[in-house]
C-alpha atoms as a PDB file:
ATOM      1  CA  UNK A   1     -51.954 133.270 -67.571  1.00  0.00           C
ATOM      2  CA  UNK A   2     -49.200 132.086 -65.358  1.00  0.00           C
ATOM      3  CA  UNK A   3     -47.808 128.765 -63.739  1.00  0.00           C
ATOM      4  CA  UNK A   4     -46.554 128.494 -60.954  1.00  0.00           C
ATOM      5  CA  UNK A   5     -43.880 125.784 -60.197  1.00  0.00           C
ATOM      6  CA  UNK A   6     -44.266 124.593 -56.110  1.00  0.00           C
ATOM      7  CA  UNK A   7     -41.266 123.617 -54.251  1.00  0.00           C
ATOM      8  CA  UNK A   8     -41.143 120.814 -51.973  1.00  0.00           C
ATOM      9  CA  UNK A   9     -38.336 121.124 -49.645  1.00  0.00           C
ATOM     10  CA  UNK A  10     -36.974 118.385 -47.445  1.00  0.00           C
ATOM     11  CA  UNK A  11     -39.057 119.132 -44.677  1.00  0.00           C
ATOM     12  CA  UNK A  12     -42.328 118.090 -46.554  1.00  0.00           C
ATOM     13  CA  UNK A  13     -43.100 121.906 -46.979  1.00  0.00           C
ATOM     14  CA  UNK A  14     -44.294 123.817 -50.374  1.00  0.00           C
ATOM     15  CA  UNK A  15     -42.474 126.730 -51.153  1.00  0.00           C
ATOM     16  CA  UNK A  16     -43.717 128.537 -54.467  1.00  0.00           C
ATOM     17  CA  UNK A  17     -41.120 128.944 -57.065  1.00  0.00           C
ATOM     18  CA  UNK A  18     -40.482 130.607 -60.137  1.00  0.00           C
ATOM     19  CA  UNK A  19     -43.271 131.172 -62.587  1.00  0.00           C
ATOM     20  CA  UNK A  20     -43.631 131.134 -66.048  1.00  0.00           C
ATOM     21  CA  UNK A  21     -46.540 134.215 -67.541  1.00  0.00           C
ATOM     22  CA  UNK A  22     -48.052 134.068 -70.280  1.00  0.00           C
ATOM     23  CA  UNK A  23     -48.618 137.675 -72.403  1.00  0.00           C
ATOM     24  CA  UNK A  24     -50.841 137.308 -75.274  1.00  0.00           C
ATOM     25  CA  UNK A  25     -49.630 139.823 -78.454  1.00  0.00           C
ATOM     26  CA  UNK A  26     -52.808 140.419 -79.445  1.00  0.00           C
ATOM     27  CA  UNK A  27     -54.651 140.718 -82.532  1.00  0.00           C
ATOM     28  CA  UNK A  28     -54.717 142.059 -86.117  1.00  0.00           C
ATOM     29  CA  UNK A  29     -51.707 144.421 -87.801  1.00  0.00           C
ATOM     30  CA  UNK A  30     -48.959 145.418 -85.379  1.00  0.00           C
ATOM     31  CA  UNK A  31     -49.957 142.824 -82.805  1.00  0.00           C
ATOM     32  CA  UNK A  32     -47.035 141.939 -80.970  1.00  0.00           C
ATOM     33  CA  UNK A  33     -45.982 138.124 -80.498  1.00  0.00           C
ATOM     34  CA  UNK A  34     -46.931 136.291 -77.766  1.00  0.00           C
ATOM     35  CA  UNK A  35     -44.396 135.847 -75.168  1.00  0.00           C
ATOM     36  CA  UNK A  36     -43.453 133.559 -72.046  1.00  0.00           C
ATOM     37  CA  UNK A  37     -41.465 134.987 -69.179  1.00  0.00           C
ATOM     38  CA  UNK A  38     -40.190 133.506 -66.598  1.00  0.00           C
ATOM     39  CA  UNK A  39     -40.508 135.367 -63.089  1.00  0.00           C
ATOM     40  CA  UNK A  40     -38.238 134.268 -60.141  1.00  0.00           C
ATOM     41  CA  UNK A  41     -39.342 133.266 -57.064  1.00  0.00           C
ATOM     42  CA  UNK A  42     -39.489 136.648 -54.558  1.00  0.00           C
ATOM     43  CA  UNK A  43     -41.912 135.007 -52.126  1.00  0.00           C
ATOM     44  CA  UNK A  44     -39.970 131.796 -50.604  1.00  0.00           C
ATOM     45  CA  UNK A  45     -36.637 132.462 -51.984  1.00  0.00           C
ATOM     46  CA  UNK A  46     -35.476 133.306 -48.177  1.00  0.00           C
ATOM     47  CA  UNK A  47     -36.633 129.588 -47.276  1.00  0.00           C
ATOM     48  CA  UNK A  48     -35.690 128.070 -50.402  1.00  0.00           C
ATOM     49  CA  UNK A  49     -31.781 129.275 -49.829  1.00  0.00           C
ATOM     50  CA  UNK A  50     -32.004 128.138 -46.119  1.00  0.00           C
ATOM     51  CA  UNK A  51     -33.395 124.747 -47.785  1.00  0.00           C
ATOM     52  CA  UNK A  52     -30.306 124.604 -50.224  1.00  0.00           C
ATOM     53  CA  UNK A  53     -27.737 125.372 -47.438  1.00  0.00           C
ATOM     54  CA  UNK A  54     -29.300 122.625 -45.323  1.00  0.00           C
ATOM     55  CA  UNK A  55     -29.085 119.796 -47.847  1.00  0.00           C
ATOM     56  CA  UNK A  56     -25.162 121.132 -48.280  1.00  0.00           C
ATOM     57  CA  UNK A  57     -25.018 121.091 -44.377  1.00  0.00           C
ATOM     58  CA  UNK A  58     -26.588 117.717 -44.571  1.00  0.00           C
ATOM     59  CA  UNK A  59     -23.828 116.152 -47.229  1.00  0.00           C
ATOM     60  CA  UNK A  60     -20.827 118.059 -45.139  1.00  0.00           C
ATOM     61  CA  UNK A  61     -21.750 116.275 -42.827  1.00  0.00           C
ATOM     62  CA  UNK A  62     -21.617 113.173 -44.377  1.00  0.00           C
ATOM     63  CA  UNK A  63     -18.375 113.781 -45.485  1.00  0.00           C
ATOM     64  CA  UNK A  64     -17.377 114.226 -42.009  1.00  0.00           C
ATOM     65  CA  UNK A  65     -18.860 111.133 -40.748  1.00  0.00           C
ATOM     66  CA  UNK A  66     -17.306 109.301 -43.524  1.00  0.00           C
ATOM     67  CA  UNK A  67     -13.847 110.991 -44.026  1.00  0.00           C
ATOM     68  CA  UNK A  68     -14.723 111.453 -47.750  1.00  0.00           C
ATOM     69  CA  UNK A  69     -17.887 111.178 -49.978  1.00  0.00           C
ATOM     70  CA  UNK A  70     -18.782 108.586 -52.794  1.00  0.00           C
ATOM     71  CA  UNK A  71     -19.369 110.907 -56.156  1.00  0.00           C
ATOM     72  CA  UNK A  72     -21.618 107.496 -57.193  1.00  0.00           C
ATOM     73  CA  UNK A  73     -23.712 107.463 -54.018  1.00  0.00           C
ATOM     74  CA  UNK A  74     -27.210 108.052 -53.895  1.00  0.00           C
ATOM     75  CA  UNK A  75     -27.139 109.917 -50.679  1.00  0.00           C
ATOM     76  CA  UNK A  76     -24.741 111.778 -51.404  1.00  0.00           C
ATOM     77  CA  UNK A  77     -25.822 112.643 -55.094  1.00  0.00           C
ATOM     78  CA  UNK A  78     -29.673 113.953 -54.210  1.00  0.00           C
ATOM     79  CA  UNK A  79     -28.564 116.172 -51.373  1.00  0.00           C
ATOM     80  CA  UNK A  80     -26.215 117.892 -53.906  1.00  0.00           C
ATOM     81  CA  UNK A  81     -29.137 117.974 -56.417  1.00  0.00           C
ATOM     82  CA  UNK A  82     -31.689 119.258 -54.112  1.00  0.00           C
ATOM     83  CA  UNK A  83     -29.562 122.247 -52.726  1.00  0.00           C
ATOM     84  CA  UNK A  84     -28.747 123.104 -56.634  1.00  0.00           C
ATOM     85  CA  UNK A  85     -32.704 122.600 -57.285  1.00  0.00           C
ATOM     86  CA  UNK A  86     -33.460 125.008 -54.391  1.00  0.00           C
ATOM     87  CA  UNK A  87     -30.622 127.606 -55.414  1.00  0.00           C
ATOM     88  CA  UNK A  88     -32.208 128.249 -59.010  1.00  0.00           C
ATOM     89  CA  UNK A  89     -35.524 129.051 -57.892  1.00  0.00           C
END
């Protein structure tokens, strides 16, 4: 069984992202335990990178604008958190 986490980048688009799988160990003696692994994202990682670099683009460029940025500012906070969001998938 496996889950797959979707991405939704800035743009309004869904990117999939890493997975978790489930392998069952199996029954009776010497059965193995189950597991959960987690798989990276191979798929979208390309567009999830350009995604993470934008949101960095976006929040240079707010410091730009502004001469500085707020560490307490909203703005300012989520475009950080997105392109860190979109780096780990």
């Amino acid at each position: 069984m496996e889950l797959q986490n979707m991405v939704e980048v800035r743009s309004g688009r869904r990117i999939p992202g890493n997975s978790l799988v489930f392998f069952a160990g199996g029954f009776g003696p010497g059965a193995g335990p189950d597991e959960v692994r987690t798989h990276t994202a191979t798929s979208g990682h390309r567009v999830l990178r350009h995604a993470a670099f934008e949101a960095l683009a976006d929040l240079e460029a707010m410091r730009a604008r502004t001469g500085g940025l707020d560490p307490h500012a909203s703005e300012g906070q989520q475009a950080f958190i997105d392109a860190a969001y979109y780096l780990i998938q």
